[in-house]
PDB file of N, CA and C in Angstrom:
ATOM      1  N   UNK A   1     -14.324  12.056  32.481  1.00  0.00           N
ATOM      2  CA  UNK A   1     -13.193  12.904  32.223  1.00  0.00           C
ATOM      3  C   UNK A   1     -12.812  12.811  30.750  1.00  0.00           C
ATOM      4  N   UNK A   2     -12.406  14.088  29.949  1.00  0.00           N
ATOM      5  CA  UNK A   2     -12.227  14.290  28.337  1.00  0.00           C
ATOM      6  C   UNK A   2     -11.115  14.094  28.592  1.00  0.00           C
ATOM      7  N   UNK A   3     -10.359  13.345  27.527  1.00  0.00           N
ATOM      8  CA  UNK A   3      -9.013  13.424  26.941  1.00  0.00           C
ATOM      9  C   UNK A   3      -8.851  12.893  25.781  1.00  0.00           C
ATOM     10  N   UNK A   4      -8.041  13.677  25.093  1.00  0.00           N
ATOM     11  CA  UNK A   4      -7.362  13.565  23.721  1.00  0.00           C
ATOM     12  C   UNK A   4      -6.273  11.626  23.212  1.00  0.00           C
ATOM     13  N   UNK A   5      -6.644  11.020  22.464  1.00  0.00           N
ATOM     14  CA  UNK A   5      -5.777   9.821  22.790  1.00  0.00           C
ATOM     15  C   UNK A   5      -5.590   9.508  21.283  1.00  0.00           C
ATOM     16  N   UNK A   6      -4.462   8.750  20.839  1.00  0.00           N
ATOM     17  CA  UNK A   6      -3.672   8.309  20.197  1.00  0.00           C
ATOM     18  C   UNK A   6      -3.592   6.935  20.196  1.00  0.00           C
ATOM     19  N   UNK A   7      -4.339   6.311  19.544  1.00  0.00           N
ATOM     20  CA  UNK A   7      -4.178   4.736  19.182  1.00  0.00           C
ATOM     21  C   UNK A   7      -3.581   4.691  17.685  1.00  0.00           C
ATOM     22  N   UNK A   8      -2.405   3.732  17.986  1.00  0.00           N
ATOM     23  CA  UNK A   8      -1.955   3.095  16.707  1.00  0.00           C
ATOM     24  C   UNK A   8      -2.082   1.830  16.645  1.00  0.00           C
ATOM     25  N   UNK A   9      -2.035   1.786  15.667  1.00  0.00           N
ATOM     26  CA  UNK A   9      -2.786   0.228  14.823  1.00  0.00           C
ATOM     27  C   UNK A   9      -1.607  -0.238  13.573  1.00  0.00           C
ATOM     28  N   UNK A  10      -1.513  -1.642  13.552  1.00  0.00           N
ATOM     29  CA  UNK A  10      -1.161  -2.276  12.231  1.00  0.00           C
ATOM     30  C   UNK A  10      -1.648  -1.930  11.011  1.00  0.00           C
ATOM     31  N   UNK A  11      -0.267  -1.740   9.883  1.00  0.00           N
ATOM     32  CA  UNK A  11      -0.910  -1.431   8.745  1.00  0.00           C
ATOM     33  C   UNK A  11      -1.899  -0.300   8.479  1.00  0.00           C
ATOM     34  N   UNK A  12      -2.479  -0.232   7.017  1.00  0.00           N
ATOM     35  CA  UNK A  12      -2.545   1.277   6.891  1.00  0.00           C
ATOM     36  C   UNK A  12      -3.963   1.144   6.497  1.00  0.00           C
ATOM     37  N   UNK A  13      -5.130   1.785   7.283  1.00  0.00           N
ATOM     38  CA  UNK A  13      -6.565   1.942   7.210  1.00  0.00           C
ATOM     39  C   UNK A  13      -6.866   2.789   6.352  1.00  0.00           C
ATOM     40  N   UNK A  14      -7.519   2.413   5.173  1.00  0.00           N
ATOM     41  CA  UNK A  14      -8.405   3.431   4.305  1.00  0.00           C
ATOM     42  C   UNK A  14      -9.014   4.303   4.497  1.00  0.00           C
ATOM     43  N   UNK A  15      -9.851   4.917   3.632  1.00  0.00           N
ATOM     44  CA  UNK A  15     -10.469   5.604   3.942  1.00  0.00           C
ATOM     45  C   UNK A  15     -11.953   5.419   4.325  1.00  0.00           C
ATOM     46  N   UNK A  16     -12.675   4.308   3.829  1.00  0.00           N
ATOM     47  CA  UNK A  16     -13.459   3.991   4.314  1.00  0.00           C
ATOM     48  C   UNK A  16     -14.048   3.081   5.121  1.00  0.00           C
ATOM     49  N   UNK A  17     -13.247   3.127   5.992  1.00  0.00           N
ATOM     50  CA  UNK A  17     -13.511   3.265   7.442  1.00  0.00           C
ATOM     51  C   UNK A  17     -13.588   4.017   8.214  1.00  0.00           C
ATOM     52  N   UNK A  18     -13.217   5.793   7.814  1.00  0.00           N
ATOM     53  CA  UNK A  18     -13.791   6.844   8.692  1.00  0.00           C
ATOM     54  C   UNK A  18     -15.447   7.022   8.972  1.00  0.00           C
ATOM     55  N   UNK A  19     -16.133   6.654   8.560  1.00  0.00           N
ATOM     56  CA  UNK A  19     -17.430   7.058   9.356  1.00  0.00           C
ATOM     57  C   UNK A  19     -17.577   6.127  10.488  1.00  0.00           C
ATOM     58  N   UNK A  20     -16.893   5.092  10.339  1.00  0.00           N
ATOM     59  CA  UNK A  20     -16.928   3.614  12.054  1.00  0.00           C
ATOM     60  C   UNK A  20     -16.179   4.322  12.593  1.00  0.00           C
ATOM     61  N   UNK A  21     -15.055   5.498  12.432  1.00  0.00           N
ATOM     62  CA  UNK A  21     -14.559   6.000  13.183  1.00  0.00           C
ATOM     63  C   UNK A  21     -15.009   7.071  13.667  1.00  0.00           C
ATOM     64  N   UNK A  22     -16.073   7.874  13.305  1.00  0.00           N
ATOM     65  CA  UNK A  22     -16.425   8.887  14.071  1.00  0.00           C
ATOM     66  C   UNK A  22     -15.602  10.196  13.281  1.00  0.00           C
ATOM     67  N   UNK A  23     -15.287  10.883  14.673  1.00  0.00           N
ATOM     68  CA  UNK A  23     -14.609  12.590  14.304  1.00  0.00           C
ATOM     69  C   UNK A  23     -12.648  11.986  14.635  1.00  0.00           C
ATOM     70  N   UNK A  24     -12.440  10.561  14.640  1.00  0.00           N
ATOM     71  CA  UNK A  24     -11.174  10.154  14.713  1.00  0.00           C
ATOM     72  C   UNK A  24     -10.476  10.839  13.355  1.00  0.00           C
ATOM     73  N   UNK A  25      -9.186  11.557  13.909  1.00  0.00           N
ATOM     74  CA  UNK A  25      -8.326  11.865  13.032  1.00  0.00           C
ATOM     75  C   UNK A  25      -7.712  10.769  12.272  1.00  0.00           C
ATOM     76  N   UNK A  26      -7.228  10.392  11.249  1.00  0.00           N
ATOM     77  CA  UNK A  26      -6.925   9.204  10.474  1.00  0.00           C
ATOM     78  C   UNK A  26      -5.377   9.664  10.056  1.00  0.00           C
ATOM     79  N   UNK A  27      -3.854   9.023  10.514  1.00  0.00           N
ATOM     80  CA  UNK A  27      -3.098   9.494   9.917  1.00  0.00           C
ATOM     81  C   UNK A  27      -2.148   7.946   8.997  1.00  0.00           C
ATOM     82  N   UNK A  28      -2.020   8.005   8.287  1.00  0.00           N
ATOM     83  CA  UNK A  28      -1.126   6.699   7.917  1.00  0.00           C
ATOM     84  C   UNK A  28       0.973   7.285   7.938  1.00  0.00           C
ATOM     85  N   UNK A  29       1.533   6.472   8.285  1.00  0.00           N
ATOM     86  CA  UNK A  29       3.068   6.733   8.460  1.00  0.00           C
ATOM     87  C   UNK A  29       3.784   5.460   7.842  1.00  0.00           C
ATOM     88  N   UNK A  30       4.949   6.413   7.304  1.00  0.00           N
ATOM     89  CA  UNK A  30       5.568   5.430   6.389  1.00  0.00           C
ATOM     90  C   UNK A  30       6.467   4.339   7.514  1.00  0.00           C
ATOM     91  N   UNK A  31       6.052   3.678   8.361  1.00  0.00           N
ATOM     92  CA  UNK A  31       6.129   2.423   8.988  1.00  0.00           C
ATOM     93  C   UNK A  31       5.414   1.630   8.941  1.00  0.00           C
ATOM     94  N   UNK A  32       4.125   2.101   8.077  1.00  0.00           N
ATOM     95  CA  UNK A  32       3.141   0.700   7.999  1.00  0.00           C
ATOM     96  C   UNK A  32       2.446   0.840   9.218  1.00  0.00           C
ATOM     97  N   UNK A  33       2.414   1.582   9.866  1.00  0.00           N
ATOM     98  CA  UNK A  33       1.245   1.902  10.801  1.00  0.00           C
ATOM     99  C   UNK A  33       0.340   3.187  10.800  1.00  0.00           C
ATOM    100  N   UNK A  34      -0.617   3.012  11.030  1.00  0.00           N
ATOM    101  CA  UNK A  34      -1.854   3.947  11.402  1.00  0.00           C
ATOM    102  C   UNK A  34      -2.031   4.355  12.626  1.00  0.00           C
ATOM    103  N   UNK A  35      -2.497   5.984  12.747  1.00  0.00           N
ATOM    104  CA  UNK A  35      -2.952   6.307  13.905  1.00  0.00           C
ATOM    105  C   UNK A  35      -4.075   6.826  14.159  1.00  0.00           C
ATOM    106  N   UNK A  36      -5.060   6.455  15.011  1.00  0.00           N
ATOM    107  CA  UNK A  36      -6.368   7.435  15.117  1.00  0.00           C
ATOM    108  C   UNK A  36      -5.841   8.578  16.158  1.00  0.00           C
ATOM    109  N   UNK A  37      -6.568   9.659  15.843  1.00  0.00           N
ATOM    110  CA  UNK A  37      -6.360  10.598  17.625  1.00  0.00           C
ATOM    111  C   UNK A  37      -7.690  11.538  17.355  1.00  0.00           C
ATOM    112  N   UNK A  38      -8.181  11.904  18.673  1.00  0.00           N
ATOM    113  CA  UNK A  38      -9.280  12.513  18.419  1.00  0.00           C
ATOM    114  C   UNK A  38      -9.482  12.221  20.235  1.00  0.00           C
ATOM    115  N   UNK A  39     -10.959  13.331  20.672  1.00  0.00           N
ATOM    116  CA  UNK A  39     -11.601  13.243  21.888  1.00  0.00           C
ATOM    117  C   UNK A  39     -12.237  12.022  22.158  1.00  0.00           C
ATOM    118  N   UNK A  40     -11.726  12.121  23.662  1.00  0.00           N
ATOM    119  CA  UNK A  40     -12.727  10.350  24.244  1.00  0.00           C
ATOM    120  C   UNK A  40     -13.413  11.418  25.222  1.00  0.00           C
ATOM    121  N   UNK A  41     -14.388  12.069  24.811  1.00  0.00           N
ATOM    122  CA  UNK A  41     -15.451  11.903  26.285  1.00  0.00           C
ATOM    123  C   UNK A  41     -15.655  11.460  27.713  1.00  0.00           C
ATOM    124  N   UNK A  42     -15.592  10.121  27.245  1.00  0.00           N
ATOM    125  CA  UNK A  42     -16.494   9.359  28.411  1.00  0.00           C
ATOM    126  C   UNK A  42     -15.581   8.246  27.685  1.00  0.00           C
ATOM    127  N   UNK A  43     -15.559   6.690  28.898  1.00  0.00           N
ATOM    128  CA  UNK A  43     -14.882   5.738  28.955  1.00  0.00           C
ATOM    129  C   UNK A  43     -16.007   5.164  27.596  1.00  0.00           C
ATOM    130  N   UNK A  44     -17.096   5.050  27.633  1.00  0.00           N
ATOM    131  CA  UNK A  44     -17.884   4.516  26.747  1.00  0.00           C
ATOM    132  C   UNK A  44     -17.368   4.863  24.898  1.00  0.00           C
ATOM    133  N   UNK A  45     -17.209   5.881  25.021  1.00  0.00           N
ATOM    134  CA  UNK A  45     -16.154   6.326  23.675  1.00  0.00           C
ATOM    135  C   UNK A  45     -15.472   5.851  23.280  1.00  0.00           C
ATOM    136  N   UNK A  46     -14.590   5.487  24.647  1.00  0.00           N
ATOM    137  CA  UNK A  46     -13.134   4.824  24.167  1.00  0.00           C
ATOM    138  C   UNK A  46     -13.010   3.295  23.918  1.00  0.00           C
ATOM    139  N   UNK A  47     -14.433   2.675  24.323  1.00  0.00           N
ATOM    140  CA  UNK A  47     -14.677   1.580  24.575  1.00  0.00           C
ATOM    141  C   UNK A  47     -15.408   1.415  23.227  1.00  0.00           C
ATOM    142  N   UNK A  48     -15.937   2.515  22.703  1.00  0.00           N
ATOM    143  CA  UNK A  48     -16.345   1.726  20.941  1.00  0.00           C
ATOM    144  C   UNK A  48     -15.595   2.023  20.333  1.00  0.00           C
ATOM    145  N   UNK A  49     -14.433   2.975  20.413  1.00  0.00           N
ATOM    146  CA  UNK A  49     -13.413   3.347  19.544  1.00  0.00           C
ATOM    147  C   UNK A  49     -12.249   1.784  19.473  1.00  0.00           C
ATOM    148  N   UNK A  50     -12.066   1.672  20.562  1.00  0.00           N
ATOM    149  CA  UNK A  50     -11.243  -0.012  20.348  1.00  0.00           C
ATOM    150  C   UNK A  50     -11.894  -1.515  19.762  1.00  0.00           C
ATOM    151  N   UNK A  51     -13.574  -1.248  20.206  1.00  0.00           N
ATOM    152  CA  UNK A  51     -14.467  -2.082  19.322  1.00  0.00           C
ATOM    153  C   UNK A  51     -14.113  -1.674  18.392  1.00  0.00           C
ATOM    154  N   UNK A  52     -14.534  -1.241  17.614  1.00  0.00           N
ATOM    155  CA  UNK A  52     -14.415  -0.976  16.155  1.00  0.00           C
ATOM    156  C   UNK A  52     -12.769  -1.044  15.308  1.00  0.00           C
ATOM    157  N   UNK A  53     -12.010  -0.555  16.305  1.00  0.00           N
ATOM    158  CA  UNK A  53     -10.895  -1.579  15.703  1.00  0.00           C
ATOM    159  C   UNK A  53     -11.035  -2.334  15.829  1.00  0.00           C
ATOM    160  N   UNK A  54     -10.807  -3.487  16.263  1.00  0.00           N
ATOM    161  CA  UNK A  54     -11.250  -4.987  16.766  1.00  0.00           C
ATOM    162  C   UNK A  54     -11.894  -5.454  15.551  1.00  0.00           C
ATOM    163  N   UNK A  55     -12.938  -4.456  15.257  1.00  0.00           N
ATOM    164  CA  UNK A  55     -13.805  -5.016  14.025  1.00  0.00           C
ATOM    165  C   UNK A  55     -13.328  -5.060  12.820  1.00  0.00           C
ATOM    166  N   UNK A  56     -12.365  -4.234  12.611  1.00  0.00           N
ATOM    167  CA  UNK A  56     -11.550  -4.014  11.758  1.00  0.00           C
ATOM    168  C   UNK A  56     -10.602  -4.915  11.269  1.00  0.00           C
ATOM    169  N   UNK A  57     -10.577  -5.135  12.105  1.00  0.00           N
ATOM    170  CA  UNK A  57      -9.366  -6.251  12.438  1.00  0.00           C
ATOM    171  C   UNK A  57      -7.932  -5.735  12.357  1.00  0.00           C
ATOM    172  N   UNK A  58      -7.738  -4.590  12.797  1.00  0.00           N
ATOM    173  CA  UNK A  58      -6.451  -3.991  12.925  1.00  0.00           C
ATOM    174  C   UNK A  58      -5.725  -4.100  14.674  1.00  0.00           C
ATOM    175  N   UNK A  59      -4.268  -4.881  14.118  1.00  0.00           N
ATOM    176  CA  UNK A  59      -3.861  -5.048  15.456  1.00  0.00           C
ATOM    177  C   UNK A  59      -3.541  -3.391  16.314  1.00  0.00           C
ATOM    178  N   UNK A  60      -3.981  -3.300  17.624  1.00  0.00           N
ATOM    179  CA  UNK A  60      -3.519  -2.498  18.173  1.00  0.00           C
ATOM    180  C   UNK A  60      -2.174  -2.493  18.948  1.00  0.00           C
ATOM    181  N   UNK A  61      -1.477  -1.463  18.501  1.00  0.00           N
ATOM    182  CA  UNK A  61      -0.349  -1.362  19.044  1.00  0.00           C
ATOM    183  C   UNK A  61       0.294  -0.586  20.115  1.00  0.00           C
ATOM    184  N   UNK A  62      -0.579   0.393  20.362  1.00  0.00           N
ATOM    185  CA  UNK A  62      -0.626   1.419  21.544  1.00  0.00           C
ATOM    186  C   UNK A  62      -1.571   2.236  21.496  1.00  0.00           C
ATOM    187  N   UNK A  63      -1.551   2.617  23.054  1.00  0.00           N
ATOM    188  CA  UNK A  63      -2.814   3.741  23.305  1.00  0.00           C
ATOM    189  C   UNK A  63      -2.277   4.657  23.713  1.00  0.00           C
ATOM    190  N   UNK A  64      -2.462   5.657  24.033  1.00  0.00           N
ATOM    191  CA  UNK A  64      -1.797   6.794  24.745  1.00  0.00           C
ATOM    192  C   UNK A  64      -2.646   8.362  25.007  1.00  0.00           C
ATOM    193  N   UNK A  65      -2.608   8.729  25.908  1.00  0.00           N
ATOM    194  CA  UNK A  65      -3.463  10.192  26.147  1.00  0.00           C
ATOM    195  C   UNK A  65      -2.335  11.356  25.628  1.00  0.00           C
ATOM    196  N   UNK A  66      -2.593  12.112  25.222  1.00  0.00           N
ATOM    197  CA  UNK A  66      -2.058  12.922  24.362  1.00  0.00           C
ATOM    198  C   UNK A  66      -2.577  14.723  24.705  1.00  0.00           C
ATOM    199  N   UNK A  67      -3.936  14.545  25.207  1.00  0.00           N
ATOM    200  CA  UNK A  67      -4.265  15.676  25.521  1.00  0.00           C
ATOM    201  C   UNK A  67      -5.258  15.467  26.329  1.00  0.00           C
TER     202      UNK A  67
END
């Protein structure tokens, strides 16, 4: 099942880290947090999309389906 999701993260991710992110939208907000949003496909998507934060080492702060 496709859906649209919204992870925010600690602190504010550069820019290069968009290609580990894929077609993730990249937004930074003046709270010092970051948000990805973009399509999850398949659970497997969503499951390297939180790897790769992880790798990042950016704390996650929420997930959320959005579309």
């Amino acid at each position: 099942m496709s859906a649209t999701y919204e992870l925010r993260v600690a602190g504010h991710l550069d820019d290069h880290w968009s290609p580990l992110l894929g077609d993730l939208v990249l937004a930074r907000h003046p709270d010092g947090t970051s948000t990805l949003t973009g399509p999850m496909p398949d659970q497997a998507r969503l499951h390297g999309v939180l790897a790769a934060v992880r790798d990042i080492g950016a704390p996650l702060l929420s997930l959320r389906i959005v579309g």
